[in-house]
N, C-alpha and C. Protein backbone atom coordinates (compact mmCIF):
# COMPACT_ATOMS: atom_id res chain seq x y z
N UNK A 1 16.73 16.65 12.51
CA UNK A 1 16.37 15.36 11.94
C UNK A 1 17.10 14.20 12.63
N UNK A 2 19.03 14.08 12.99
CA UNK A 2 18.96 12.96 13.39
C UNK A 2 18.63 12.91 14.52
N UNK A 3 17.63 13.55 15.87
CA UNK A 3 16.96 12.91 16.95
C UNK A 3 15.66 11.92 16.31
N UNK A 4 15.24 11.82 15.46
CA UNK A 4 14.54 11.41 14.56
C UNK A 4 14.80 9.48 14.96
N UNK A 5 13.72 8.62 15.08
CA UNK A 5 14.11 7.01 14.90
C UNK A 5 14.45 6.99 13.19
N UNK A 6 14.86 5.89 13.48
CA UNK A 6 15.83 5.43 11.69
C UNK A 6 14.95 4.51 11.50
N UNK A 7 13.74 4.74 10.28
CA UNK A 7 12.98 3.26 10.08
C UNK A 7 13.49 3.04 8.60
N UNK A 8 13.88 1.78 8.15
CA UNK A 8 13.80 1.32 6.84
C UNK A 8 12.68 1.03 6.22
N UNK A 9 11.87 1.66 5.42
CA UNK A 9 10.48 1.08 3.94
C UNK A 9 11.11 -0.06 3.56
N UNK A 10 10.61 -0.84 3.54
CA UNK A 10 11.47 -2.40 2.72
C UNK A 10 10.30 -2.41 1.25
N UNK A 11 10.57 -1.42 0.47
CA UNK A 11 9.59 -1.18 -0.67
C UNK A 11 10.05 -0.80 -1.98
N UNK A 12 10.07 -1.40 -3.03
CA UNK A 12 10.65 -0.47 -4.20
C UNK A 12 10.00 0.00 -5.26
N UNK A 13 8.79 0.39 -4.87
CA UNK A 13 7.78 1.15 -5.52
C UNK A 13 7.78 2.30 -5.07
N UNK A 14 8.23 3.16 -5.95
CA UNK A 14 8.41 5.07 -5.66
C UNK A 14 7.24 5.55 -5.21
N UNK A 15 6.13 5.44 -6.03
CA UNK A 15 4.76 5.93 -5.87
C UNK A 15 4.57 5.50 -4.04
N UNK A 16 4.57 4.42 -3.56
CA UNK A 16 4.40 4.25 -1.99
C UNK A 16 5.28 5.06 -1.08
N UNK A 17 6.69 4.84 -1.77
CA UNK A 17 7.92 5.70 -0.94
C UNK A 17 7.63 7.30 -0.72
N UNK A 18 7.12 7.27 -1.54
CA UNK A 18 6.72 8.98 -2.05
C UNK A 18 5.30 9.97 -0.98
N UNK A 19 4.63 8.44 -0.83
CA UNK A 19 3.21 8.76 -0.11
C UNK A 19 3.42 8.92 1.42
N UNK A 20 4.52 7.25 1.47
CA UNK A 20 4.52 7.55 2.93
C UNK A 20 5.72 8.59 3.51
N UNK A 21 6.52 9.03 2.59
CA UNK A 21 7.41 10.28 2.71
C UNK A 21 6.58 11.26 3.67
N UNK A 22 5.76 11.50 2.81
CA UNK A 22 4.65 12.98 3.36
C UNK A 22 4.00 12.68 4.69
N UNK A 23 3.93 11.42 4.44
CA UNK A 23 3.17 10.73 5.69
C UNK A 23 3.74 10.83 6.92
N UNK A 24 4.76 10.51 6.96
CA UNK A 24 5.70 9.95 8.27
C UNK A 24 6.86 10.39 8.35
N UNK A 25 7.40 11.53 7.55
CA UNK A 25 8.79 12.30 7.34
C UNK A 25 9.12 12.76 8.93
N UNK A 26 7.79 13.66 9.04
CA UNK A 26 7.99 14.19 10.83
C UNK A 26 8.42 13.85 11.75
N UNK A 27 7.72 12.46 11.84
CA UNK A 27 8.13 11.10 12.81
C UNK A 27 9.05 10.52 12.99
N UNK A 28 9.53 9.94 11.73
CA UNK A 28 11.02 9.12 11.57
C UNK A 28 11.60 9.33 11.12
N UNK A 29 12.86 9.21 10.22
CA UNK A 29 13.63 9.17 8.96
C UNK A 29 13.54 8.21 8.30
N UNK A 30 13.44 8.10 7.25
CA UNK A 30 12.40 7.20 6.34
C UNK A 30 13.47 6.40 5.38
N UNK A 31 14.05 5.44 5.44
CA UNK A 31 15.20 5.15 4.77
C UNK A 31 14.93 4.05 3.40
N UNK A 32 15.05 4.02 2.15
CA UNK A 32 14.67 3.56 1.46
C UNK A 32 15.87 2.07 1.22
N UNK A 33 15.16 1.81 0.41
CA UNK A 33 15.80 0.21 -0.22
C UNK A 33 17.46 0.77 -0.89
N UNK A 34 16.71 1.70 -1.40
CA UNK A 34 17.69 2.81 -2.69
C UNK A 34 18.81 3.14 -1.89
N UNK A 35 18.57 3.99 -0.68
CA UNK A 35 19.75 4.13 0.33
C UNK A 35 20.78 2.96 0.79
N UNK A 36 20.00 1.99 0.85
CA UNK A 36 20.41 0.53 1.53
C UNK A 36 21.51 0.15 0.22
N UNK A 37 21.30 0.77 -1.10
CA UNK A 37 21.79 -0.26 -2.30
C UNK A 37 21.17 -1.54 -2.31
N UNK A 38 19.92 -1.98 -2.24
CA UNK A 38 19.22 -3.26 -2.30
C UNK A 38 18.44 -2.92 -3.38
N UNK A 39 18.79 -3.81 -4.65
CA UNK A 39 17.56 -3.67 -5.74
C UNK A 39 17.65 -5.05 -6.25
N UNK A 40 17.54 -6.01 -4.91
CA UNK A 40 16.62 -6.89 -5.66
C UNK A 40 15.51 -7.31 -5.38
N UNK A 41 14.67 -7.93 -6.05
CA UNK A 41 12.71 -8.03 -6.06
C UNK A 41 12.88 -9.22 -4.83
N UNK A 42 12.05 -9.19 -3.38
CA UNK A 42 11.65 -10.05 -2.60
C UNK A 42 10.44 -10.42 -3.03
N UNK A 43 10.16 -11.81 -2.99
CA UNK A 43 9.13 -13.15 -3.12
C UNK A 43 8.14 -12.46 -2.41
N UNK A 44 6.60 -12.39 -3.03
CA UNK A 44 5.64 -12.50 -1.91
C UNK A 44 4.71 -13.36 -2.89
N UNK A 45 5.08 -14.28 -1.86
CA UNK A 45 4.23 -16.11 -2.35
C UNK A 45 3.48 -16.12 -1.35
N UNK A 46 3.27 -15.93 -0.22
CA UNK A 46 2.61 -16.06 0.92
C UNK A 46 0.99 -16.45 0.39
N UNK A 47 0.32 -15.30 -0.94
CA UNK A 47 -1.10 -15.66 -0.84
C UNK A 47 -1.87 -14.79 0.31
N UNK A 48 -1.32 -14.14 1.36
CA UNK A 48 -2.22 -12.96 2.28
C UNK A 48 -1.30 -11.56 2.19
N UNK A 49 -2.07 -10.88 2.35
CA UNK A 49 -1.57 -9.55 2.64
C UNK A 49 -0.33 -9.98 3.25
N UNK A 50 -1.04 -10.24 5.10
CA UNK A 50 0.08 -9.70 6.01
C UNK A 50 1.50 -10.89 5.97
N UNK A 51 0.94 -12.17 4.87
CA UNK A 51 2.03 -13.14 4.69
C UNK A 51 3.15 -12.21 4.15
N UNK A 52 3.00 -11.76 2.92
CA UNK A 52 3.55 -11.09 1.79
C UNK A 52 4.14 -9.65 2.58
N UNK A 53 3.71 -8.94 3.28
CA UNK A 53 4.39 -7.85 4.25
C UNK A 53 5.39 -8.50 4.89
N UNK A 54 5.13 -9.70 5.82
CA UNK A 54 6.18 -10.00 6.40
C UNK A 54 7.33 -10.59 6.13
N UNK A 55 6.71 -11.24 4.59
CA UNK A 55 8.43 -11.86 3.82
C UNK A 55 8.99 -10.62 3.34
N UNK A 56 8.48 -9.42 2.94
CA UNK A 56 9.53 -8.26 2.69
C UNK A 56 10.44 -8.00 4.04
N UNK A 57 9.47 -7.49 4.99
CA UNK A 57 9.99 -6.85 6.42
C UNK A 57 11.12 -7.47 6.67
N UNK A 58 10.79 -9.10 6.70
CA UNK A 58 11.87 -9.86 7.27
C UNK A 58 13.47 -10.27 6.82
N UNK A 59 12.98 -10.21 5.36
CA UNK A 59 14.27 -10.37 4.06
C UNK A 59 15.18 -9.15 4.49
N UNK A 60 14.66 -7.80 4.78
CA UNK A 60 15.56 -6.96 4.82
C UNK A 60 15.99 -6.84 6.71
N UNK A 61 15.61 -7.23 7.31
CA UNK A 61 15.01 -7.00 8.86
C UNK A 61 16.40 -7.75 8.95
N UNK A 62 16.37 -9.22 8.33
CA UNK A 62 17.77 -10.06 8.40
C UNK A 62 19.26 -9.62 7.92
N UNK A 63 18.94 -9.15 6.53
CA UNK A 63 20.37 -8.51 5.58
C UNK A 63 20.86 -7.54 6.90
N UNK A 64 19.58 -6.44 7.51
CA UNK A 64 20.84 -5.41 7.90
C UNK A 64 20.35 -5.27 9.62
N UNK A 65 19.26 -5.85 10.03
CA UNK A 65 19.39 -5.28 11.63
C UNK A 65 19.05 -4.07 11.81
N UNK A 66 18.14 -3.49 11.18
CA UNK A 66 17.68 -1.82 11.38
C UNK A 66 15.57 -2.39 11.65
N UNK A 67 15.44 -1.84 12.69
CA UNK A 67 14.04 -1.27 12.37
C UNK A 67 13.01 -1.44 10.77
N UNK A 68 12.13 -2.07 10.42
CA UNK A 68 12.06 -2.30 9.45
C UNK A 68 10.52 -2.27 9.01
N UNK A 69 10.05 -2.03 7.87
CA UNK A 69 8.35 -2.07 8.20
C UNK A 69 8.30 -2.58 6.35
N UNK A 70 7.30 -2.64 5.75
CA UNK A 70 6.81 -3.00 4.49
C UNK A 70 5.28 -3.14 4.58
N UNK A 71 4.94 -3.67 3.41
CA UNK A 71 3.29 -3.50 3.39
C UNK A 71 3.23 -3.85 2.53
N UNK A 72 2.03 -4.59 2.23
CA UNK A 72 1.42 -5.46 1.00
C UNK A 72 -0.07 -4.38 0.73
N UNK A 73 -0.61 -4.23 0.05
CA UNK A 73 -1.87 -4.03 -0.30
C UNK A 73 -2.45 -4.29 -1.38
N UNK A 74 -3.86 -4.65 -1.26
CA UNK A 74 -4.69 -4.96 -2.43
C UNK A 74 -6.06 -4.76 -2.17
N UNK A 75 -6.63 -4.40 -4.18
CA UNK A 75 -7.89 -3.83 -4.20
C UNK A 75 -8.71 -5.16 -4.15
N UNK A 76 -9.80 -5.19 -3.52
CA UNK A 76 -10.65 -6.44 -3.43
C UNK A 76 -12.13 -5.34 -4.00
N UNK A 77 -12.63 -6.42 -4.59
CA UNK A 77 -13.52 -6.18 -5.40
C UNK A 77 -14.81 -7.53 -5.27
N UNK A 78 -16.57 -6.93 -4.99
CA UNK A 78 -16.77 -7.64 -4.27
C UNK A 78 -17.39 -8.46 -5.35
N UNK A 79 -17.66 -7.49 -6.54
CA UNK A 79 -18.46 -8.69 -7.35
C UNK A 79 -17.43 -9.50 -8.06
N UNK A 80 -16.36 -9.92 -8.19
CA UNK A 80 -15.67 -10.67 -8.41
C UNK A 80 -14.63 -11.25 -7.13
N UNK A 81 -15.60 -11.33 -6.13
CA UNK A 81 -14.88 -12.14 -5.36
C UNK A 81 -14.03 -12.05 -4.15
N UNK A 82 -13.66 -10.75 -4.53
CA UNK A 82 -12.86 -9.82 -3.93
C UNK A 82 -11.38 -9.91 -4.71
N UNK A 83 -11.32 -10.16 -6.16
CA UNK A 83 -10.14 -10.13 -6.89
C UNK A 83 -10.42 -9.11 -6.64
N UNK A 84 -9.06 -8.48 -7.87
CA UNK A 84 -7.50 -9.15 -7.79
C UNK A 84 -6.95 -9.40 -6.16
N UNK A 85 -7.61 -8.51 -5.52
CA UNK A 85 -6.90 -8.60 -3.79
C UNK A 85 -5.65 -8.87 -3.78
N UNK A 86 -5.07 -9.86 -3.49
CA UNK A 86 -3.21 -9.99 -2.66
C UNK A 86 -2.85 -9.90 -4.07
N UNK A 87 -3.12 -10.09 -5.54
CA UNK A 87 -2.58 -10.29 -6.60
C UNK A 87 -2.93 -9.23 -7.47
N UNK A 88 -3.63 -8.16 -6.33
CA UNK A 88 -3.67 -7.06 -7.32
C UNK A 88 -2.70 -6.07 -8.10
N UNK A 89 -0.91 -6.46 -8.03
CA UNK A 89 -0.34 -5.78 -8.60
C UNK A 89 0.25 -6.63 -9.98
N UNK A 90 -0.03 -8.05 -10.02
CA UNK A 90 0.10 -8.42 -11.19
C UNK A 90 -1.05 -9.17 -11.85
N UNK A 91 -2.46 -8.77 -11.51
CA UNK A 91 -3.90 -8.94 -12.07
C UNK A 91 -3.50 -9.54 -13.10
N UNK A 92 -3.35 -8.86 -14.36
CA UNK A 92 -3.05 -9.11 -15.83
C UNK A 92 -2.02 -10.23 -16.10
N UNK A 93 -0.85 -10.70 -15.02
CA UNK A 93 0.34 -11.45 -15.23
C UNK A 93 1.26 -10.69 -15.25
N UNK A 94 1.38 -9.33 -15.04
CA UNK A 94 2.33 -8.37 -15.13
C UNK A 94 2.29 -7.26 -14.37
N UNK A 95 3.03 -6.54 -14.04
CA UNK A 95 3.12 -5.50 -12.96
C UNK A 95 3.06 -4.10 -14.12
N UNK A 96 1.62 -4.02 -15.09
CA UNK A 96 1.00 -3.19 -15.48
C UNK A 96 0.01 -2.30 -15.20
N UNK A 97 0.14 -1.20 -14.75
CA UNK A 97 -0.81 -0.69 -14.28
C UNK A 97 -2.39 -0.70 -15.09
N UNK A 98 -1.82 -0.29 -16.59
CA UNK A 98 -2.91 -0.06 -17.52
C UNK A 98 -3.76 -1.54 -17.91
N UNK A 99 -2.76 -2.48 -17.67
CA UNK A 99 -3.21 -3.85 -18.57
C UNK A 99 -4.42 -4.22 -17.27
N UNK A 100 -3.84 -4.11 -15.69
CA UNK A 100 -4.31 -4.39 -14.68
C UNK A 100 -5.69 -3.59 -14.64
N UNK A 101 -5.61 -2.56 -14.98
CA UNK A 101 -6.64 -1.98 -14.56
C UNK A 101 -8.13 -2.61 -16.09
N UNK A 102 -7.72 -2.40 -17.34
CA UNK A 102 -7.86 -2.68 -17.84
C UNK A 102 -8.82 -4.27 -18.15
N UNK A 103 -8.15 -5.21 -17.20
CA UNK A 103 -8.59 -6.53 -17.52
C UNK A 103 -9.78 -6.25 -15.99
N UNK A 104 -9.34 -5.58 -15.29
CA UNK A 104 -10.44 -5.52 -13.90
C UNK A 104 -11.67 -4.82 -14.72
N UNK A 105 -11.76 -3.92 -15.27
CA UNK A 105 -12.76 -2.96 -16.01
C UNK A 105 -13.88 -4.16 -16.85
N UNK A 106 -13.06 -4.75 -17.33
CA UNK A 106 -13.32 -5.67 -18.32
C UNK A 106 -14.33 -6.98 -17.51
N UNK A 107 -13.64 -7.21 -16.84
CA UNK A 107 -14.13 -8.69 -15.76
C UNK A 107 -15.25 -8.45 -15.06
N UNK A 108 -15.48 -7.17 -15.02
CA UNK A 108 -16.09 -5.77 -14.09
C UNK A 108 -17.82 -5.50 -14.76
N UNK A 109 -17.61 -5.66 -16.57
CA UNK A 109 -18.50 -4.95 -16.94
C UNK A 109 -19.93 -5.74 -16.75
N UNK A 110 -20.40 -6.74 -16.74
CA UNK A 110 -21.44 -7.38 -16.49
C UNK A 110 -22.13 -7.32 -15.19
N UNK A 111 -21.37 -6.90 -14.22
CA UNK A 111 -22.36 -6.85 -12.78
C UNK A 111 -22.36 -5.43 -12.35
N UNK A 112 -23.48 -5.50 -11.31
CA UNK A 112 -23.95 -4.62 -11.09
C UNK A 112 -23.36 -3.71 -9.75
N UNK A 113 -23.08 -4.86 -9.15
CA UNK A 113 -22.39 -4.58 -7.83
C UNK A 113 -20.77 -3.89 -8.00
N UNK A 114 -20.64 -2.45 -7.46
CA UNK A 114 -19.31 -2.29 -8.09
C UNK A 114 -18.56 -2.33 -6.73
N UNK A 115 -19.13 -2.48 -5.29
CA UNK A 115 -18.48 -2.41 -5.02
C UNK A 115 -17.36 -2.77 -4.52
N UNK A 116 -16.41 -1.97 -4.10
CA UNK A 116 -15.30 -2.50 -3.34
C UNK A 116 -14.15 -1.84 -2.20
N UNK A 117 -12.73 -2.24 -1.78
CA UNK A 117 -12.16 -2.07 -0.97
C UNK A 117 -10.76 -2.06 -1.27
N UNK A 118 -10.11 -0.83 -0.71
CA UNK A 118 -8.87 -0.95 -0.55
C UNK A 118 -8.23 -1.54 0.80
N UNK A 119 -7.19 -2.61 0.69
CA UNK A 119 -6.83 -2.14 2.05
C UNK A 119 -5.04 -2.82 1.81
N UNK A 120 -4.33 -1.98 3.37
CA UNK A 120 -3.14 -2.07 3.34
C UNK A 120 -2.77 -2.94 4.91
N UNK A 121 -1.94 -3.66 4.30
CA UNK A 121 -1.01 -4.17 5.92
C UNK A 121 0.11 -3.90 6.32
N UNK A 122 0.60 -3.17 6.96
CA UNK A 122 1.95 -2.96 7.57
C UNK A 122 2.28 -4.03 8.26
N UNK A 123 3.94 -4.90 7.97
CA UNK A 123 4.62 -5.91 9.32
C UNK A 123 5.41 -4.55 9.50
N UNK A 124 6.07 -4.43 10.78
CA UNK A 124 6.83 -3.79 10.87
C UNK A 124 7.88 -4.64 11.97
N UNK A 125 9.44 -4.54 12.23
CA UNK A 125 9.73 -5.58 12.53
C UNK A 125 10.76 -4.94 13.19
N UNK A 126 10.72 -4.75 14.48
CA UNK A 126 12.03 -4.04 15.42
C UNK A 126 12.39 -5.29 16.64
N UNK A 127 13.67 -5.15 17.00
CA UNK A 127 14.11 -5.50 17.92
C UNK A 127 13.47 -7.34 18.42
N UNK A 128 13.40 -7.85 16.99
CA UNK A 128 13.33 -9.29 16.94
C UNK A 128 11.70 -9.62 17.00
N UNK A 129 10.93 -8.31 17.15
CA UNK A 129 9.40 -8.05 17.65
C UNK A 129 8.73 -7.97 16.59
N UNK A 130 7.90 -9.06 15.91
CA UNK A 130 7.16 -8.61 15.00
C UNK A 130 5.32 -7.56 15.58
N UNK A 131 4.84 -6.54 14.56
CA UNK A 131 3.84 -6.08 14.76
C UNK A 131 2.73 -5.49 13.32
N UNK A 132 2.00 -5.83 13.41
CA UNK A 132 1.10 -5.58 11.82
C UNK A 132 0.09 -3.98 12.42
N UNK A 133 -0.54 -3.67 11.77
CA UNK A 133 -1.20 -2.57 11.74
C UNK A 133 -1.84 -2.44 10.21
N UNK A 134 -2.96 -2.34 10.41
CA UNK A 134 -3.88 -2.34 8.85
C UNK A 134 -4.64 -1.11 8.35
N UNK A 135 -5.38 -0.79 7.48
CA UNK A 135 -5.68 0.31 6.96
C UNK A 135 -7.00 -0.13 5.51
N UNK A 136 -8.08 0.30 5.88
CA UNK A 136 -9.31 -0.20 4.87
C UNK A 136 -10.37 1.28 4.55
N UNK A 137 -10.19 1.21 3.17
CA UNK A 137 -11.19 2.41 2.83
C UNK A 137 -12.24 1.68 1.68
N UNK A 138 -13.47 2.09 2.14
CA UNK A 138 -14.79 1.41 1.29
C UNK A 138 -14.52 2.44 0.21
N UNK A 139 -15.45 1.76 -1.50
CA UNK A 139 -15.22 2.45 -2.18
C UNK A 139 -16.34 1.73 -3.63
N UNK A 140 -16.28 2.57 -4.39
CA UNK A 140 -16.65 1.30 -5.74
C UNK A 140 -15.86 1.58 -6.76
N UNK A 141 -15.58 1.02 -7.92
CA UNK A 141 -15.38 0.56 -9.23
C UNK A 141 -15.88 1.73 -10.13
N UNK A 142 -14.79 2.75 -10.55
CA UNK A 142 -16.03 3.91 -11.67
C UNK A 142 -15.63 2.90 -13.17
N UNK A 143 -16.77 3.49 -14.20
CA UNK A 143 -17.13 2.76 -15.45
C UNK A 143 -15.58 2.95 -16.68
N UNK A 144 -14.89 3.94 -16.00
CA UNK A 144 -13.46 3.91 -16.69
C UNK A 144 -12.21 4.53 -16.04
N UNK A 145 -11.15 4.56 -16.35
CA UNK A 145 -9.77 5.65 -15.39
C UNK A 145 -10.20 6.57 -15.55
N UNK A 146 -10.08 7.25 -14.91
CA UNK A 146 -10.34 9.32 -14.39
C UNK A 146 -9.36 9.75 -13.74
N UNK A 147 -8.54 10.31 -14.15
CA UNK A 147 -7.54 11.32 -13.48
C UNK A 147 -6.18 10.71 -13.56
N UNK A 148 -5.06 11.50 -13.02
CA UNK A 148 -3.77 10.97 -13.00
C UNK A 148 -3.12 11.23 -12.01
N UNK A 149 -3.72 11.23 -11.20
CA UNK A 149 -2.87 11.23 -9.51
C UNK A 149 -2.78 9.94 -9.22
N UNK A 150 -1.83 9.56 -8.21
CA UNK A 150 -1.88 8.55 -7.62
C UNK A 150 -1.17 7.34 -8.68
N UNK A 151 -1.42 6.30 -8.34
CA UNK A 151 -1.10 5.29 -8.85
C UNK A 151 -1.48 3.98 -8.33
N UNK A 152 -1.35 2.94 -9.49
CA UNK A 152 -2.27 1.98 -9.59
C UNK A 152 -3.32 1.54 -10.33
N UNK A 153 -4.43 1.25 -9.29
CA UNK A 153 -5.73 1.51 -9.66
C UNK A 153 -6.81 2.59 -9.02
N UNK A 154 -5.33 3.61 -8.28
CA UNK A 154 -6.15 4.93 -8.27
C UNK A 154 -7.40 5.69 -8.97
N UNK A 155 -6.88 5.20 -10.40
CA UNK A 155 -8.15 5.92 -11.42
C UNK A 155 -9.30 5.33 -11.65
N UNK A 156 -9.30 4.66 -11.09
CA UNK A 156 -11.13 3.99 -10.67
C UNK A 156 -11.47 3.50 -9.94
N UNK A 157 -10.81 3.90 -8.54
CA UNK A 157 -11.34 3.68 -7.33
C UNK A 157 -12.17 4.98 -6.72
N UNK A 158 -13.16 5.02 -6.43
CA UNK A 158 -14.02 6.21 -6.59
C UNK A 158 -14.11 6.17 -4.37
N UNK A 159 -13.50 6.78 -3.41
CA UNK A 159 -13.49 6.32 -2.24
C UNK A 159 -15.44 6.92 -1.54
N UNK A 160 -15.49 6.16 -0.80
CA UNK A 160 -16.84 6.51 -0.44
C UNK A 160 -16.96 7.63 0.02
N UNK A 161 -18.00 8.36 -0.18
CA UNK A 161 -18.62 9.88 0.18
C UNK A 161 -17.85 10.78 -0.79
N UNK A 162 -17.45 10.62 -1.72
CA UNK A 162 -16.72 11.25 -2.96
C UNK A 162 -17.67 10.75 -4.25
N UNK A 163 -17.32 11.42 -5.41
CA UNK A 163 -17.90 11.03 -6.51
C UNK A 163 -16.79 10.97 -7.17
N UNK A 164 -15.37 11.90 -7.13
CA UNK A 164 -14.18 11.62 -8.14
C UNK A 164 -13.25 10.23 -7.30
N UNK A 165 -12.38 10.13 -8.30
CA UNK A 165 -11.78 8.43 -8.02
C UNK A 165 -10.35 9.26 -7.39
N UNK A 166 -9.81 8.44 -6.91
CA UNK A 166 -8.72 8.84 -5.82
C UNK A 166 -7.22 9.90 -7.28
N UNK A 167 -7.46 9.20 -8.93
CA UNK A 167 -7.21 9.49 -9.41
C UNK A 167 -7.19 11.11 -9.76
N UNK A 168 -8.35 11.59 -9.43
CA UNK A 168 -8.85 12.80 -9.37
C UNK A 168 -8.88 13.64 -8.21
N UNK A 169 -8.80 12.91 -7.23
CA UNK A 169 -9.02 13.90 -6.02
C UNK A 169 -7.65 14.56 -5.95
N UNK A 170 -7.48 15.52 -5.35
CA UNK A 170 -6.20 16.22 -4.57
C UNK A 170 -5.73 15.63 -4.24
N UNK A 171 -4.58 15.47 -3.99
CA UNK A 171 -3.43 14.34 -2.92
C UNK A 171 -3.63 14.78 -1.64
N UNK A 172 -3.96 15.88 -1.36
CA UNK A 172 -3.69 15.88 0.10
C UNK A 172 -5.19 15.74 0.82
N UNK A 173 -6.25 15.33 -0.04
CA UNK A 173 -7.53 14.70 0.44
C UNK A 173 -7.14 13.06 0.07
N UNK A 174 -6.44 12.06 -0.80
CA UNK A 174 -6.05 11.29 -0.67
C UNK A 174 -5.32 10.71 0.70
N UNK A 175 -4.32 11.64 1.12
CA UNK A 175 -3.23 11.13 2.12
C UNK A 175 -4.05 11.18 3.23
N UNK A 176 -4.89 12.40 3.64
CA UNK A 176 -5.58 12.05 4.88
C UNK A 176 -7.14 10.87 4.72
N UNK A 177 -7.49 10.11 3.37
CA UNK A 177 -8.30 9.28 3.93
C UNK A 177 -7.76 7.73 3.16
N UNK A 178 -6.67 7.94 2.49
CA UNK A 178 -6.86 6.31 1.84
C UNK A 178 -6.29 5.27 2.92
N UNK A 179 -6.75 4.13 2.63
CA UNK A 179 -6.19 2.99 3.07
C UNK A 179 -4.66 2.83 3.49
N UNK A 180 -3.19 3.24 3.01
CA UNK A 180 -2.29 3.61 3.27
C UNK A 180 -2.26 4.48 4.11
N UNK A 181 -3.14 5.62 4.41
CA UNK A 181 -2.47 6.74 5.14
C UNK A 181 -3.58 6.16 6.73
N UNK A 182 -4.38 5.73 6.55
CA UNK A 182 -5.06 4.98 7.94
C UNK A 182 -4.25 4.00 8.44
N UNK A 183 -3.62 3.33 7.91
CA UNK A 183 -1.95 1.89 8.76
C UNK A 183 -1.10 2.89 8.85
N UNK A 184 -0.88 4.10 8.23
CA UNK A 184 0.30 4.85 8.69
C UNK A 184 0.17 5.61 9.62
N UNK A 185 -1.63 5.71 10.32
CA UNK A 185 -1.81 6.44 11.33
C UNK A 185 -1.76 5.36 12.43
N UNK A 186 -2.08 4.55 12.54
CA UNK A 186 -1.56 2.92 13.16
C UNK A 186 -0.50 3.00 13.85
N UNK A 187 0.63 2.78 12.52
CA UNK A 187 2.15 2.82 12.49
C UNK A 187 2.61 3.91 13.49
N UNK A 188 2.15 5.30 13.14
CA UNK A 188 2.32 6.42 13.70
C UNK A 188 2.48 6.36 15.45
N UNK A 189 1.24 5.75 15.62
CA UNK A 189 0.35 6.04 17.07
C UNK A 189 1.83 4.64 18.02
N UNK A 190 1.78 3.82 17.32
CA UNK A 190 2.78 2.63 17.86
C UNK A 190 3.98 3.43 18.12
N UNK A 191 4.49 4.21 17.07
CA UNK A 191 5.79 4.90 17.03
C UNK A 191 5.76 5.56 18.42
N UNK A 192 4.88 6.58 18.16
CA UNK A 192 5.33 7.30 19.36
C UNK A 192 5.13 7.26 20.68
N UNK A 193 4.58 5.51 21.08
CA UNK A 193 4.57 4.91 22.21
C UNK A 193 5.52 4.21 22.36
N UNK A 194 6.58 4.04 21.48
CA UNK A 194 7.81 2.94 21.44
C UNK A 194 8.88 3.27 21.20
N UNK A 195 10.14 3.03 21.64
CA UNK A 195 10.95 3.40 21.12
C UNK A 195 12.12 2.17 19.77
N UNK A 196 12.43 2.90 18.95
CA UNK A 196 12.55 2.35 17.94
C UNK A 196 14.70 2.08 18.73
């Protein structure tokens, strides 16, 4: 392991730490916030994905001088607009999964059009070099939560050419097609053309 590059997650959501663990363990050493002793919440005011990635990346990129990556993602949804999108983790006003999903279901029920999109942005931020890498899986809106894998709004995101919601599927049919694990194949492909 330590011939391994040293990347820092600038993330403090377990459920992501956890995904891209499996994801990218091989590749790098995967160093968390938790390791760092950093638990406090970074600002993402930005309003875009890759704004909001890069004020994490960079907050921690500055504190310590290590290799550094983060990621913003959000569900866009087309008959409303493409809400919640960049504000899809506090939809409701709160960083509820149930309330979030809940008020989307709700906002949801009158149209016809369900569908929608996940997608993720990686900044990743080495050697003063900023670089993004993205990740998008088509999908629609099912009529309620199904399952308990995953997290989020896993349980009613139904991914295309499937009929169960990412909630339901296997994890390890999750990791090889969601939106996260496509920027981590990104991330990946950069890695092992670069040295960290």
């Amino acid at each position: 392991m330590t011939d391994l590059p040293t990347l820092v997650f600038a993330t403090q959501n377990q459920g992501k730490l956890e995904e891209l663990k499996g994801l990218i363990a091989h590749k790098v050493h995967l160093v968390s916030l938790n390791e760092l002793n950093f638990d406090e919440d970074i600002a993402e005011t930005t309003g875009t994905l890759e704004g909001n990635a890069h004020q994490k990346a960079s907050t921690i990129y500055k504190q310590f001088g290590k290799p550094c990556f983060s990621d913003d993602s959000g569900l866009f949804v087309n008959g409303l607009n493409g809400a919640p999108g960049v504000d899809s983790a506090h939809y409701s006003g709160s960083r509820d999964n149930e309330k979030n999903i809940a008020l989307l279901l709700s906002n949801l029920s009158h149209f016809k059009d369900r569908s929608a999109y996940f997608k993720t942005v990686f900044c990743l931020i080495a050697h003063d070099n900023t670089y993004y890498f993205e990740g998008i899986i088509k999908g629609s809106i099912a009529d309620r939560p199904r399952g308990n894998n995953g997290f989020g709004y896993d349980p009613i995101f139904i991914p295309e050419g499937y009929d169960q919601t990412f909630g339901e599927l296997d994890k390890e049919i999750k990791k090889s097609l969601s939106h996260r694990a496509r920027a981590t194949q990104s991330l990946i492909e950069f890695l092992q053309k670069t040295d960290l």
